[in-house]
C-alpha atoms as a PDB file:
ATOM      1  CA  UNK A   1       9.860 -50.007  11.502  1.00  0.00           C
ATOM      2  CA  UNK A   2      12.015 -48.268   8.788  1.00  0.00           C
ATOM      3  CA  UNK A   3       8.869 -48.123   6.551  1.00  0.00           C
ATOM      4  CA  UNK A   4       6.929 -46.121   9.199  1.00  0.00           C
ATOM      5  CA  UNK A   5      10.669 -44.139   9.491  1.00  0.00           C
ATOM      6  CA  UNK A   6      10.212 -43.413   5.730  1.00  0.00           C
ATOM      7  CA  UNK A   7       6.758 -41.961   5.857  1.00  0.00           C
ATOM      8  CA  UNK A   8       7.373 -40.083   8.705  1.00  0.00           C
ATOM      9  CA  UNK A   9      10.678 -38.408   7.412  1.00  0.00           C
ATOM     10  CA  UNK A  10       8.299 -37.767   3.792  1.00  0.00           C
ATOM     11  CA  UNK A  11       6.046 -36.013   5.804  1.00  0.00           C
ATOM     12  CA  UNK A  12       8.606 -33.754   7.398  1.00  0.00           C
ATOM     13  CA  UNK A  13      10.383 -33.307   4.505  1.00  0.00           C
ATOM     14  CA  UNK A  14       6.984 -32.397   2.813  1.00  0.00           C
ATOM     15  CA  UNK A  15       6.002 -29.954   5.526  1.00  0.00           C
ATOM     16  CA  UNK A  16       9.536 -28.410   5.362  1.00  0.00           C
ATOM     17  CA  UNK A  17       9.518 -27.528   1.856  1.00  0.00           C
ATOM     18  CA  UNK A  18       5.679 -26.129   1.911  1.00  0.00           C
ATOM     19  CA  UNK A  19       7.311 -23.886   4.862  1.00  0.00           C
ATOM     20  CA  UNK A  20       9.868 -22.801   3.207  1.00  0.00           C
ATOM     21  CA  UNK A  21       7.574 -21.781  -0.065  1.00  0.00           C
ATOM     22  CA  UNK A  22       5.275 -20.651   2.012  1.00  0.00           C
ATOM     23  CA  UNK A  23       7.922 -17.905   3.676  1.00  0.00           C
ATOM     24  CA  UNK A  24       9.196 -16.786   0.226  1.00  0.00           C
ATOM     25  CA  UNK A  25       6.156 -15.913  -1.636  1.00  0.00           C
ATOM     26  CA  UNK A  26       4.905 -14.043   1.104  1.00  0.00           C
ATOM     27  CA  UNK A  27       8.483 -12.288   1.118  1.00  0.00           C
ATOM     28  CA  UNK A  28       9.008 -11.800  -2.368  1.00  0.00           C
ATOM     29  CA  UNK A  29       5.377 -11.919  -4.337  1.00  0.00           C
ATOM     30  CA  UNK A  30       2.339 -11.798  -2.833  1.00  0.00           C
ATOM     31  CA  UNK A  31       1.149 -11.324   0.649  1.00  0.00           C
ATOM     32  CA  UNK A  32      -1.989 -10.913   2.137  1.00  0.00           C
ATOM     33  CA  UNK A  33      -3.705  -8.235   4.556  1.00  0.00           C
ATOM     34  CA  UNK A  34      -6.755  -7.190   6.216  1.00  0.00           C
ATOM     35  CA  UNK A  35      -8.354  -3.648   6.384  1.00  0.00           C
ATOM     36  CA  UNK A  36      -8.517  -2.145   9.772  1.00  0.00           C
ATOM     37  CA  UNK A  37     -10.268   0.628   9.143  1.00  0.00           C
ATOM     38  CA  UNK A  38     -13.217   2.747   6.983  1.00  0.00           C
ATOM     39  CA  UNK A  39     -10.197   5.360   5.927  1.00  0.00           C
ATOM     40  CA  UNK A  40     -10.370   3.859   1.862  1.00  0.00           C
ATOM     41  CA  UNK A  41     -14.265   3.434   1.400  1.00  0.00           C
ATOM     42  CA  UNK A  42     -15.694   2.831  -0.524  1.00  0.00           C
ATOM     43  CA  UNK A  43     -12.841   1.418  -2.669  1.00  0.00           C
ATOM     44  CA  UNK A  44     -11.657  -0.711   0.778  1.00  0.00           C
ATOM     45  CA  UNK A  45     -14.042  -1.720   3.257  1.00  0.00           C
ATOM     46  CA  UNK A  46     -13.055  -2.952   7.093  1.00  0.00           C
ATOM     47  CA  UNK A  47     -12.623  -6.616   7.620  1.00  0.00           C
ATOM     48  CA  UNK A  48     -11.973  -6.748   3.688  1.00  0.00           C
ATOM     49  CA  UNK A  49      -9.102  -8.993   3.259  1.00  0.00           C
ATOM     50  CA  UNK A  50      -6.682  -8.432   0.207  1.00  0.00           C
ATOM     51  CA  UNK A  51      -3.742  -9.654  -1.435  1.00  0.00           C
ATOM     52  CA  UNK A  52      -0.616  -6.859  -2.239  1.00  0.00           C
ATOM     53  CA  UNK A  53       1.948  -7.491  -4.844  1.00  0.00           C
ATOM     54  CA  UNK A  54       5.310  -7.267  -3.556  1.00  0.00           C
ATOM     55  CA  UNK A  55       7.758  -7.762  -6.196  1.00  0.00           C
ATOM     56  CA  UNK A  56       6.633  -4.837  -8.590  1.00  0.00           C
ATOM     57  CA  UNK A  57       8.045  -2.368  -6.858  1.00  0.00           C
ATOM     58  CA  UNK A  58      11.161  -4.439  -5.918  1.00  0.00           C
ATOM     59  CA  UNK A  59      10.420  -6.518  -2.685  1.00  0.00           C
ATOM     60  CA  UNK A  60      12.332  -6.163  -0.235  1.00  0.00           C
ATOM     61  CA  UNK A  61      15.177  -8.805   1.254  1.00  0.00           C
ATOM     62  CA  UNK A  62      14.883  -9.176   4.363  1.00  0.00           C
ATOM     63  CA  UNK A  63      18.149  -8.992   7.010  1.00  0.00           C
ATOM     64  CA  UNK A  64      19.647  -6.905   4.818  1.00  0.00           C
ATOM     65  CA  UNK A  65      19.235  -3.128   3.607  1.00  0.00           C
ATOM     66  CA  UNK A  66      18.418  -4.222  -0.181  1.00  0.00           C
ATOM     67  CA  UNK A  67      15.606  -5.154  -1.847  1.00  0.00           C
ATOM     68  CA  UNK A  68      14.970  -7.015  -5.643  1.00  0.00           C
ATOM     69  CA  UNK A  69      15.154  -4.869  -8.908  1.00  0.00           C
ATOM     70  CA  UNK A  70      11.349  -3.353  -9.025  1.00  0.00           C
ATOM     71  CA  UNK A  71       8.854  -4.038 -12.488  1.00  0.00           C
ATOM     72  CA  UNK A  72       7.570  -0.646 -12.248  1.00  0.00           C
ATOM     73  CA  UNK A  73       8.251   2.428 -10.026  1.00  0.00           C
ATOM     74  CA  UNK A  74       5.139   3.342  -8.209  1.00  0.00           C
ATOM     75  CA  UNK A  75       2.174   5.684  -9.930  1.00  0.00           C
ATOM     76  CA  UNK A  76      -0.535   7.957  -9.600  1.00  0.00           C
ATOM     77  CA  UNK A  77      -3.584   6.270  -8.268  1.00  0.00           C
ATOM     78  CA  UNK A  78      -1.657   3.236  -6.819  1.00  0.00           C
ATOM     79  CA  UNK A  79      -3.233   1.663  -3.698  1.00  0.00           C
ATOM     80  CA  UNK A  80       0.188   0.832  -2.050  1.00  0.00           C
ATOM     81  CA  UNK A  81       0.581  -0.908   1.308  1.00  0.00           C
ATOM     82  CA  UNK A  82       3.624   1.369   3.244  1.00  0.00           C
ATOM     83  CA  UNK A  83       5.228   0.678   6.743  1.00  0.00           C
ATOM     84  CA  UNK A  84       3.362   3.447   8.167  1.00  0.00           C
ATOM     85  CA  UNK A  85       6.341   6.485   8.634  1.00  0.00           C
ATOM     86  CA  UNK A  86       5.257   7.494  12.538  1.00  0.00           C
ATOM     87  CA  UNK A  87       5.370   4.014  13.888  1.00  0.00           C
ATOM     88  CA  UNK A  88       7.500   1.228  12.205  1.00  0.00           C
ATOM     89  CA  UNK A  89       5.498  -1.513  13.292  1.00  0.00           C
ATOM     90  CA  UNK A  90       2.493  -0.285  11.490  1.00  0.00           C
ATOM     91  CA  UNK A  91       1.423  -1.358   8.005  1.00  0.00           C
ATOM     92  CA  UNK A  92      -1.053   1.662   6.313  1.00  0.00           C
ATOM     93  CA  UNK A  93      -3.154   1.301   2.952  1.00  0.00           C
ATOM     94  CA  UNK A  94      -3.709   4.275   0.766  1.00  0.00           C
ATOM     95  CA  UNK A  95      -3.755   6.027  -2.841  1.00  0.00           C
ATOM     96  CA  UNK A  96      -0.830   7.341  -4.313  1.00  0.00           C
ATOM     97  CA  UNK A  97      -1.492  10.989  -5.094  1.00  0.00           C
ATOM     98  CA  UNK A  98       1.830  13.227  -5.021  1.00  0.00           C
ATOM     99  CA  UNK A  99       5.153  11.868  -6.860  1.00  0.00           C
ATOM    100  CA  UNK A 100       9.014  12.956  -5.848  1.00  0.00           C
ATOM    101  CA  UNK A 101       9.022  16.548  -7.067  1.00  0.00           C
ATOM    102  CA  UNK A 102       5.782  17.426  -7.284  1.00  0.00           C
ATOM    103  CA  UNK A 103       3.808  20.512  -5.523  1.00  0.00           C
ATOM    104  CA  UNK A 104       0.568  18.941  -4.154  1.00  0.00           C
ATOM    105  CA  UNK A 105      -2.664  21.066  -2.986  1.00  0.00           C
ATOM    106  CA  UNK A 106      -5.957  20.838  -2.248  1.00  0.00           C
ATOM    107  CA  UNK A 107      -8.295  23.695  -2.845  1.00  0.00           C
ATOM    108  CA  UNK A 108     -12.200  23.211  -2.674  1.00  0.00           C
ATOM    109  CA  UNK A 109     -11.829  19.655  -2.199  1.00  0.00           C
ATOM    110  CA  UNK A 110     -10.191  18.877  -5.487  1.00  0.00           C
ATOM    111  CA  UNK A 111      -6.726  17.858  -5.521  1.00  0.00           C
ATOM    112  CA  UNK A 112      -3.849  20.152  -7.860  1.00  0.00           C
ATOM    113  CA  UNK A 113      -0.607  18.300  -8.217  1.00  0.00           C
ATOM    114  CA  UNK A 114       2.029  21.173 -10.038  1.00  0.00           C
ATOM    115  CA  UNK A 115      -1.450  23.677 -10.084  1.00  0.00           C
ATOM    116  CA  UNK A 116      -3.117  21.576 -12.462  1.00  0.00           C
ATOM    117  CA  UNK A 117      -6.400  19.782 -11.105  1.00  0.00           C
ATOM    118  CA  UNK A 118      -6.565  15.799 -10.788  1.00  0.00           C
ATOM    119  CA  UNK A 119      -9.458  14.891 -13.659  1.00  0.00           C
ATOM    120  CA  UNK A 120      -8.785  11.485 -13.513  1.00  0.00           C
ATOM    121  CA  UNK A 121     -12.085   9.596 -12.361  1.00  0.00           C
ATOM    122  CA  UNK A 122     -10.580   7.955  -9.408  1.00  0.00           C
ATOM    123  CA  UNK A 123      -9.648  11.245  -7.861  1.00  0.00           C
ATOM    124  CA  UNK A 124     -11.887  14.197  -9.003  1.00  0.00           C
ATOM    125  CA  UNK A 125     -15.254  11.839  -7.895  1.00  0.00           C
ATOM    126  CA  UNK A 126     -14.450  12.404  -3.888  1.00  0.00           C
ATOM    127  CA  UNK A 127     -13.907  15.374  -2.050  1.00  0.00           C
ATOM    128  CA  UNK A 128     -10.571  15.584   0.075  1.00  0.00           C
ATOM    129  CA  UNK A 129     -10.993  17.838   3.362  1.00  0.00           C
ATOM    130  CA  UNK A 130      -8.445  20.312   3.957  1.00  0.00           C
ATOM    131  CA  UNK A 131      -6.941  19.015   7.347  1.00  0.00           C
ATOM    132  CA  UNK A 132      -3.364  18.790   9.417  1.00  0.00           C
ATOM    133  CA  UNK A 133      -0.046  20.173   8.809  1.00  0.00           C
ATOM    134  CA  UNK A 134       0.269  19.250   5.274  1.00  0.00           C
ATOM    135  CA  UNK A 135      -3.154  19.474   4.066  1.00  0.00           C
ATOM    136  CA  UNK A 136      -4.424  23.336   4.758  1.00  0.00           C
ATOM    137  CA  UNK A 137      -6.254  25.501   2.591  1.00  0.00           C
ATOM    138  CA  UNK A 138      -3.921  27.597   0.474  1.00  0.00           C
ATOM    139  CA  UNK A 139      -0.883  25.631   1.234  1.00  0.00           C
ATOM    140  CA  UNK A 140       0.966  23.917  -1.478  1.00  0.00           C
ATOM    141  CA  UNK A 141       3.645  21.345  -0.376  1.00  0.00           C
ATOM    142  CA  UNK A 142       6.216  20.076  -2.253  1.00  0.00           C
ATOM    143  CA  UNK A 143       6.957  16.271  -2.329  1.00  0.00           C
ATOM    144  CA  UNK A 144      10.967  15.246  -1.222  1.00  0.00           C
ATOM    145  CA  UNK A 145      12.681  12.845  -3.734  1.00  0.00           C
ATOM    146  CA  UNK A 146      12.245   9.535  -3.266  1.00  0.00           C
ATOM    147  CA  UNK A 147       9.235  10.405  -1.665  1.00  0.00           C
ATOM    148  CA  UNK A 148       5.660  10.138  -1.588  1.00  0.00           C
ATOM    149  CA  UNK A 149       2.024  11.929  -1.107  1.00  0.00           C
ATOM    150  CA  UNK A 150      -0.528   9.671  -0.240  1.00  0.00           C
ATOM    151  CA  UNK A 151      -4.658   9.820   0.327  1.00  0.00           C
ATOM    152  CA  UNK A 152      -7.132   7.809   1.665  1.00  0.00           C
ATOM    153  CA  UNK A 153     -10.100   7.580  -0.568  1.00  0.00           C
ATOM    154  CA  UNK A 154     -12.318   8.824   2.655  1.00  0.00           C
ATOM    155  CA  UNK A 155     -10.680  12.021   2.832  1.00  0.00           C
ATOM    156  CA  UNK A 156     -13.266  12.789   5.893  1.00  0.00           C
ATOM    157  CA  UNK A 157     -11.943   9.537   8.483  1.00  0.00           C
ATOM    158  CA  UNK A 158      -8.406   8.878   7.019  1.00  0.00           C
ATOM    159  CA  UNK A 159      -4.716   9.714   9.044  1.00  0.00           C
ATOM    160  CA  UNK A 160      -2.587  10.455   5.931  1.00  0.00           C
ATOM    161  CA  UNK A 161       0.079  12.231   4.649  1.00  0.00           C
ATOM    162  CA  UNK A 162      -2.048  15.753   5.142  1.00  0.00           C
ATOM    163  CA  UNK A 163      -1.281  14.785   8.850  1.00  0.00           C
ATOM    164  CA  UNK A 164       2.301  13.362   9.009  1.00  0.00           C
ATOM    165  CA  UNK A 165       3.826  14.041   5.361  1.00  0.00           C
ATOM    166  CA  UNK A 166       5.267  11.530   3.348  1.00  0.00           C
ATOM    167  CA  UNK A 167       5.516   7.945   2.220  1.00  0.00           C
ATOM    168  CA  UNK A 168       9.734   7.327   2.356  1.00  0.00           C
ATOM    169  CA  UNK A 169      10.365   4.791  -0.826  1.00  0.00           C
ATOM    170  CA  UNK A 170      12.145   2.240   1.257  1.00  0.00           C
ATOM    171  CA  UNK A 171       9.124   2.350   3.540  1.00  0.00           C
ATOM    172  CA  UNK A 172       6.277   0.751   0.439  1.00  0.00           C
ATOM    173  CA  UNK A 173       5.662  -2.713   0.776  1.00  0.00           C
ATOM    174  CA  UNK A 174       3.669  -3.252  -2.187  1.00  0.00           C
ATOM    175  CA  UNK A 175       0.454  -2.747  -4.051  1.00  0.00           C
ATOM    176  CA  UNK A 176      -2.988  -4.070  -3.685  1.00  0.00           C
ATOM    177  CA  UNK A 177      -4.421  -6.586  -6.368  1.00  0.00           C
ATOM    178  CA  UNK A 178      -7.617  -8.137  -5.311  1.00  0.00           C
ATOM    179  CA  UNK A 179     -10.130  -8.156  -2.550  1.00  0.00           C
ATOM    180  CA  UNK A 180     -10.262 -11.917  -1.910  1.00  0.00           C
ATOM    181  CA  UNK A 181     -12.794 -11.763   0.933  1.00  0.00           C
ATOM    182  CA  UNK A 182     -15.678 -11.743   1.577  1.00  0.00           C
ATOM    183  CA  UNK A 183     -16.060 -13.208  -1.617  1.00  0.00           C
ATOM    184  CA  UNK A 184     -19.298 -11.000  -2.727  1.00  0.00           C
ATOM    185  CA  UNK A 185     -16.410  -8.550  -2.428  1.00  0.00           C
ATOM    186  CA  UNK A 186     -14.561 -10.418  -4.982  1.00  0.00           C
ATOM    187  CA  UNK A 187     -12.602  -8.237  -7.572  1.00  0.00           C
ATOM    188  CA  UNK A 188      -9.409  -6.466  -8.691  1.00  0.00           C
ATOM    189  CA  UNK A 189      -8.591  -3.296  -7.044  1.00  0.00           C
ATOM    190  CA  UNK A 190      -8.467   0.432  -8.747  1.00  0.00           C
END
């Protein structure tokens, strides 16, 4: 009887531990999420399913208002994964376009961050539609501190921040590695 006590107890112990591994690299490192929707094609497609670095900008710890020291602040051309500002239960996946200071504007579909065009291949290959409050022809808005502007890559079908402004710091979750599935969809994201 205490044998089968024994093996019983490793098991639990064993399940425990996995549990508790489990919770804190999805926490603190890596964590993975599915698409939704067609708003980042043809970078992201729906149903892919990726995985999103969380401790490189500083993960955050959860229960209280802190979070980890960060690797690297966030860039241009990111993909981050945000808690979507409008609705707090929400996770949203775009590019990183406008950073804390900066005057962003899109004229004939090309994107001028401090009236200087993006030429940067990932940017100045799509066109981005002039649409909503912060994304009008002719209007050039400036990006709070500790803020940011943020695109998806299918400008035509993507609610962004040319609709409801800007990414808060504290809000960014992360940023997205790899597509792990389906695997013919296998690779690093850029």
């Amino acid at each position: 009887m205490s044998k089968n006590k024994s093996v019983i107890r490793d098991w639990v112990e064993s399940i425990i531990i996995a549990f508790i591994l489990a919770m804190v690299i999805r926490t603190f490192i890596i964590q993975a999420f599915k698409i939704p929707t067609g708003s980042m094609r043809s970078t992201l497609l729906e149903g892919d399913l990726i995985l999103v670095n969380k401790f490189i900008y500083g993960a955050k710890i959860p229960l209280v208002n802190s979070s980890l020291p960060a690797v690297r602040q966030p860039k241009r051309g990111d993909v981050i994964v945000f808690i979507y500002p409008e609705s707090p239960k929400k996770d949203f996946i775009k590019r990183l376009v406008g950073l804390p200071g900066e005057t962003v504007e899109i004229r004939d579909g090309t994107i001028y961050i401090n009236e200087k065009p993006l030429v940067d291949s990932i940017f100045n290959q799509r066109y981005y539609y002039n649409r909503g409050d912060y994304g009008q022809e002719g209007v050039k808005i400036k990006v709070p501190q500790d803020s940011f502007f943020v695109l998806g890559d299918n400008s035509a079908s993507s609610q962004d921040s040319r609709y409801w402004g800007f990414v808060p710091r504290k809000n960014i979750l992360g940023r997205a590695l790899v597509i792990y599935w389906p695997p013919q969809r296998l690779r690093m994201i850029k």
